[in-house]
C-alpha atoms as a PDB file:
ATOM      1  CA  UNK A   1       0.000   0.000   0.000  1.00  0.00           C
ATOM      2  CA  UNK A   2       2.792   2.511   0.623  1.00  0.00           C
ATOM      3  CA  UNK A   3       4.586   1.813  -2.763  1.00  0.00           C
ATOM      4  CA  UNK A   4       1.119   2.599  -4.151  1.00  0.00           C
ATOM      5  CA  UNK A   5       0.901   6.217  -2.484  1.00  0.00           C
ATOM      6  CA  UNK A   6       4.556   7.369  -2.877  1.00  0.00           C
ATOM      7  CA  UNK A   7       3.748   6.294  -6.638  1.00  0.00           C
ATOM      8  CA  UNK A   8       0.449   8.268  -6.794  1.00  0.00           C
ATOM      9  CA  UNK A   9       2.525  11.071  -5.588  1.00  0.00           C
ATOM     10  CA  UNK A  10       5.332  10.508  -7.534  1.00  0.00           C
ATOM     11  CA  UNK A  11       3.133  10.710 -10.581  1.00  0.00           C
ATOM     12  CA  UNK A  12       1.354  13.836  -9.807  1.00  0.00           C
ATOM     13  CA  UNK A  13       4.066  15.552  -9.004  1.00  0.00           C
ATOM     14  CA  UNK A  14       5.885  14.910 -12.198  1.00  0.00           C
ATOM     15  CA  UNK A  15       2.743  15.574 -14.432  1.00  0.00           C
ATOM     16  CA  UNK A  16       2.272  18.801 -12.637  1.00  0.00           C
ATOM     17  CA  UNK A  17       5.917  19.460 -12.369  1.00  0.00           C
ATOM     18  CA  UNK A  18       6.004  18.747 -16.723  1.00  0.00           C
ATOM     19  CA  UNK A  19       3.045  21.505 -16.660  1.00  0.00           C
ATOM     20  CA  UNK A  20       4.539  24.272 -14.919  1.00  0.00           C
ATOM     21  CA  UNK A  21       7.985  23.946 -16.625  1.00  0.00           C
ATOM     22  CA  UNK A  22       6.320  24.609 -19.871  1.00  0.00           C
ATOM     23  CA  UNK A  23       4.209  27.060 -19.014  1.00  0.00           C
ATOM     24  CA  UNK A  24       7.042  28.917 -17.745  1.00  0.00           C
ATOM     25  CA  UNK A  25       9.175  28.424 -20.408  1.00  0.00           C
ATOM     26  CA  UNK A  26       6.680  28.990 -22.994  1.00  0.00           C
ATOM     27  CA  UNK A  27       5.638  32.523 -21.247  1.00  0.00           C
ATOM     28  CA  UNK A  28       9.360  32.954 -21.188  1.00  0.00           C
ATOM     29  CA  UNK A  29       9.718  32.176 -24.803  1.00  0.00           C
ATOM     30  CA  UNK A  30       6.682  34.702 -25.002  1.00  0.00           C
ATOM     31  CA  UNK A  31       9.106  37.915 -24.166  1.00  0.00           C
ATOM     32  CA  UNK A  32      11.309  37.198 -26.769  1.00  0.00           C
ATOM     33  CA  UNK A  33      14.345  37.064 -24.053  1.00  0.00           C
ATOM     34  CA  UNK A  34      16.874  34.011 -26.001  1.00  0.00           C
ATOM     35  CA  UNK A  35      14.000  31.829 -27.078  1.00  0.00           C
ATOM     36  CA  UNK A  36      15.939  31.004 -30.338  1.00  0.00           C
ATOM     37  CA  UNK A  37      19.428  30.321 -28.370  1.00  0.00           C
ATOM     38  CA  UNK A  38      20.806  28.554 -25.043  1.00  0.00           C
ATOM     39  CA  UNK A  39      21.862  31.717 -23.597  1.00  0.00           C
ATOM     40  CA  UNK A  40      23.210  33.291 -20.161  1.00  0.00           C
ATOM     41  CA  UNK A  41      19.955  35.894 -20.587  1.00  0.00           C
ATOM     42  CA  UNK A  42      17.507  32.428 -21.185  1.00  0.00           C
ATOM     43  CA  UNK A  43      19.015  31.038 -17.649  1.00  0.00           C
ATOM     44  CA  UNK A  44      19.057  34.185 -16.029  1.00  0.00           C
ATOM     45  CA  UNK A  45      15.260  35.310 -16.939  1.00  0.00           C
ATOM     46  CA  UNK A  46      14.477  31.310 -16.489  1.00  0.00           C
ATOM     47  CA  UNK A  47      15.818  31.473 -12.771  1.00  0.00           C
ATOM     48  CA  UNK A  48      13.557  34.693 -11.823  1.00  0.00           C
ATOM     49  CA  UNK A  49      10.335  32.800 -13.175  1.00  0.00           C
ATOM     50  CA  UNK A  50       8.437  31.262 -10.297  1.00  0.00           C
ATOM     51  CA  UNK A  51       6.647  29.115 -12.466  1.00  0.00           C
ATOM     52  CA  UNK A  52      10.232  27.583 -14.012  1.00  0.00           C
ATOM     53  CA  UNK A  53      10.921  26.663  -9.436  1.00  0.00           C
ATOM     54  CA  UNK A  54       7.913  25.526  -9.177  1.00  0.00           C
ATOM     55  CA  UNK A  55       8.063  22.979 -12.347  1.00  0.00           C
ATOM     56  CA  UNK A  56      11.286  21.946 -10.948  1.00  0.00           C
ATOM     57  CA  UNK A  57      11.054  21.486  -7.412  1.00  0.00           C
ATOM     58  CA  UNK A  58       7.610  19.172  -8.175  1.00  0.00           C
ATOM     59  CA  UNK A  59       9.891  17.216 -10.660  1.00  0.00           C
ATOM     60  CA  UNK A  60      12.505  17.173  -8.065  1.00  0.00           C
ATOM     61  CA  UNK A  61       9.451  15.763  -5.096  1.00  0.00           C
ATOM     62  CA  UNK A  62       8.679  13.222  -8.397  1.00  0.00           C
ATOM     63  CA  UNK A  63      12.317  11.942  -8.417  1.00  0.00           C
ATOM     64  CA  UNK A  64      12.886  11.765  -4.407  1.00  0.00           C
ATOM     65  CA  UNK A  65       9.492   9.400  -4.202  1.00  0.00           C
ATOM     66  CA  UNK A  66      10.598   7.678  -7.793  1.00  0.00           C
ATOM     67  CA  UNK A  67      13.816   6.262  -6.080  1.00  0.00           C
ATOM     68  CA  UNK A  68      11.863   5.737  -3.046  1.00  0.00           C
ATOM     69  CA  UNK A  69       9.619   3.364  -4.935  1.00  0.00           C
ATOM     70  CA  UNK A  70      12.740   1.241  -6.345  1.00  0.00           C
ATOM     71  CA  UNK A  71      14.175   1.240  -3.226  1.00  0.00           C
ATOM     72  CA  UNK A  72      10.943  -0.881  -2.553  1.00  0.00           C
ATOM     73  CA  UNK A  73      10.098  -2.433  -5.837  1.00  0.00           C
ATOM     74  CA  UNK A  74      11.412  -3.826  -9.159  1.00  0.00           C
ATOM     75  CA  UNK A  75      12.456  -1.264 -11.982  1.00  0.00           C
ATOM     76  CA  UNK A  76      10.224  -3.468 -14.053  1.00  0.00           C
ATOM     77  CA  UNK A  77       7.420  -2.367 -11.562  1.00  0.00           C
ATOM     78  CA  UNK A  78       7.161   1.310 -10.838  1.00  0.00           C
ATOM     79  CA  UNK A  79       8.596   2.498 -13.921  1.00  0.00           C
ATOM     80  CA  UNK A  80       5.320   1.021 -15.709  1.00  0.00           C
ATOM     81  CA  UNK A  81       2.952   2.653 -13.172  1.00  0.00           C
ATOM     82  CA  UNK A  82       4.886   6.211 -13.520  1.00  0.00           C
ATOM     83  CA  UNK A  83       3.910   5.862 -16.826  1.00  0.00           C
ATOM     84  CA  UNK A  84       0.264   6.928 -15.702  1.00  0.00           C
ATOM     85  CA  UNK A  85       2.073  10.371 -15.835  1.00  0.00           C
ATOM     86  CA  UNK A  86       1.728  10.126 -19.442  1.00  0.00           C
ATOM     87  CA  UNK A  87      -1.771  10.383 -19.415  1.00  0.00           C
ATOM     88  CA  UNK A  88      -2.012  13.244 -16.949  1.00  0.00           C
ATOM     89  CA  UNK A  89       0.652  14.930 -19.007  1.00  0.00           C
ATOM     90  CA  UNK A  90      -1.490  14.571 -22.344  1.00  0.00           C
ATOM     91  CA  UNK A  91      -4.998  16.177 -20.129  1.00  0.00           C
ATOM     92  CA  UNK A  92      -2.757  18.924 -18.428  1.00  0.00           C
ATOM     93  CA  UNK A  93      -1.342  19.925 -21.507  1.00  0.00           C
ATOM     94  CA  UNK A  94      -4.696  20.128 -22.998  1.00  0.00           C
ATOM     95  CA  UNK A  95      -6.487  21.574 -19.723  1.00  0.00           C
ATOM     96  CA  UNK A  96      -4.066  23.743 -18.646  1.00  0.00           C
ATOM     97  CA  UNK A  97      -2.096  24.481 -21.244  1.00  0.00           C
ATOM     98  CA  UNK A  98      -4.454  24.820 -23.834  1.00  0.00           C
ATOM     99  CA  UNK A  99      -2.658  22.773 -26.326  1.00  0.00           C
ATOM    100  CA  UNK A 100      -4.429  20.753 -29.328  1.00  0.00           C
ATOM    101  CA  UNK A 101      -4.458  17.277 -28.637  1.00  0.00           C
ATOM    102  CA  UNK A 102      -5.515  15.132 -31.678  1.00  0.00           C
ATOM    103  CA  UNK A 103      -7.574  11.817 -31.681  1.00  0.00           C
ATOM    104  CA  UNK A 104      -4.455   9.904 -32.617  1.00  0.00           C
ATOM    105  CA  UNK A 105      -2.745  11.579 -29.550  1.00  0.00           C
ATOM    106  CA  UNK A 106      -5.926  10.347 -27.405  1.00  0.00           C
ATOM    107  CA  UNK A 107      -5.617   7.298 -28.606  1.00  0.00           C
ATOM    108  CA  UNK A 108      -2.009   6.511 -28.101  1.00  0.00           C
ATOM    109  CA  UNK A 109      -2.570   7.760 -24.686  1.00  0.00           C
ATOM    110  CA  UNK A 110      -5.091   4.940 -23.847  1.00  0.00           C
ATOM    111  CA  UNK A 111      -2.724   2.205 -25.459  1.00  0.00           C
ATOM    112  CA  UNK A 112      -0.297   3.611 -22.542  1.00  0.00           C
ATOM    113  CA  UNK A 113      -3.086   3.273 -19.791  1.00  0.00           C
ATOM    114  CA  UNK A 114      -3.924  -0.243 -21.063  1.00  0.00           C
ATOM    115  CA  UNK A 115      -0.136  -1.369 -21.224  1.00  0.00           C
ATOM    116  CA  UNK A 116       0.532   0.121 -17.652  1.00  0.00           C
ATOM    117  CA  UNK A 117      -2.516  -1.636 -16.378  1.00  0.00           C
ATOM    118  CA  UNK A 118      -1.290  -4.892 -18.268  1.00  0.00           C
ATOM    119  CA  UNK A 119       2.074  -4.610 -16.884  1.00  0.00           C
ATOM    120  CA  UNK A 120       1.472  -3.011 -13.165  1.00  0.00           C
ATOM    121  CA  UNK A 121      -1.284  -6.249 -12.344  1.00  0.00           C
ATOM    122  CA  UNK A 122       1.691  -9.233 -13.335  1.00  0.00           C
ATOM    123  CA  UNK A 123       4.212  -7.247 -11.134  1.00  0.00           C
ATOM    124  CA  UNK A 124       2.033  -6.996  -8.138  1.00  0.00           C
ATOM    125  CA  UNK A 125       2.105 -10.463  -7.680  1.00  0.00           C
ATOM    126  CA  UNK A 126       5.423 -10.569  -7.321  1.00  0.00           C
ATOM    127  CA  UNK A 127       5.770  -7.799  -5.181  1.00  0.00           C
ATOM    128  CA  UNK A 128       3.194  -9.199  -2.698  1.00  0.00           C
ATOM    129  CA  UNK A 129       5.030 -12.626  -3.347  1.00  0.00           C
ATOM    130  CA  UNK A 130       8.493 -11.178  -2.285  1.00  0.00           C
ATOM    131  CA  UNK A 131       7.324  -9.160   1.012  1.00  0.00           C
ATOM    132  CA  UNK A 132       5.218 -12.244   2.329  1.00  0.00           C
ATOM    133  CA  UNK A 133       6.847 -13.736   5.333  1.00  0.00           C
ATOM    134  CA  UNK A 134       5.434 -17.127   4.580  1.00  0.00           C
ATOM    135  CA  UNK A 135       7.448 -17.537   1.244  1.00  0.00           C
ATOM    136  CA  UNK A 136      10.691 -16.062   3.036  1.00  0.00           C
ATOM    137  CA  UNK A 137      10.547 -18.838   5.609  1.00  0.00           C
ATOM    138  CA  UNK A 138       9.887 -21.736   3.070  1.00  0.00           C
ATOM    139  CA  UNK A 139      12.933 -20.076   0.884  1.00  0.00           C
ATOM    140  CA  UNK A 140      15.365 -20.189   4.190  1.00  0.00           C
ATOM    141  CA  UNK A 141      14.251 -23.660   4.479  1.00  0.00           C
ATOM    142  CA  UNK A 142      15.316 -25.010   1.228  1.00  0.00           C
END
């Protein structure tokens, strides 16, 4: 249950963190201030944007609770269910952000959910499988 939370987290915070990076850096591109180049006036207007900290620290709270989660499960396990960020990226962008997002888009958005849904239920198993005190005492046994 706790993987589950610090992964519901985790994904929020990166989805929201994705949002407010590119709405700063999109009103920042706005003023015309080094849109077109990687310059020392693009970092320093960047750095004065609360939008741009906000963006980052969330994306910095989605990394801290990502290696939380490995440090719990199997790569091959929460990087799957992260994935659900995906799909709140896609409806962010298009709530928030206002950007077009095409039927294709949509649709390759709902392959995603299905695949993380496919691939999150076989891992829980073995999550479950791993933590369970009555398989660790049958594999000290043997």
């Amino acid at each position: 249950m706790k993987t589950a939370i610090v992964l519901i987290i985790a994904v929020i915070a990166q989805a929201a963190g994705n949002t407010c990076l590119s709405k700063g850096m999109k009103a920042l591109a706005s003023t015309g201030e080094g849109a077109d180049s990687l310059s020392l006036s693009l970092l320093v207007h960047a750095m004065g944007s609360p939008m741009i900290w906000l963006g980052t620290l969330l994306l910095i709270v989605f990394f801290v609770f990502f290696a939380v989660a490995l440090s719990w499960a199997d790569l091959s396990f929460v990087l799957p269910a992260t994935s659900f960020g995906y799909i709140l990226n896609v409806a962010l962008a298009h709530k928030v952000l206002g950007e077009p997002v095409s039927s294709i888009r949509w649709a390759g958005t709902v392959l995603i959910f299905l695949g993380v849904i496919l691939v999150s239920r076989s891992g829980s198993a073995g999550i479950e499988q791993a933590h369970h005190p009555a398989v660790e005492s049958t594999e000290t046994k043997a």
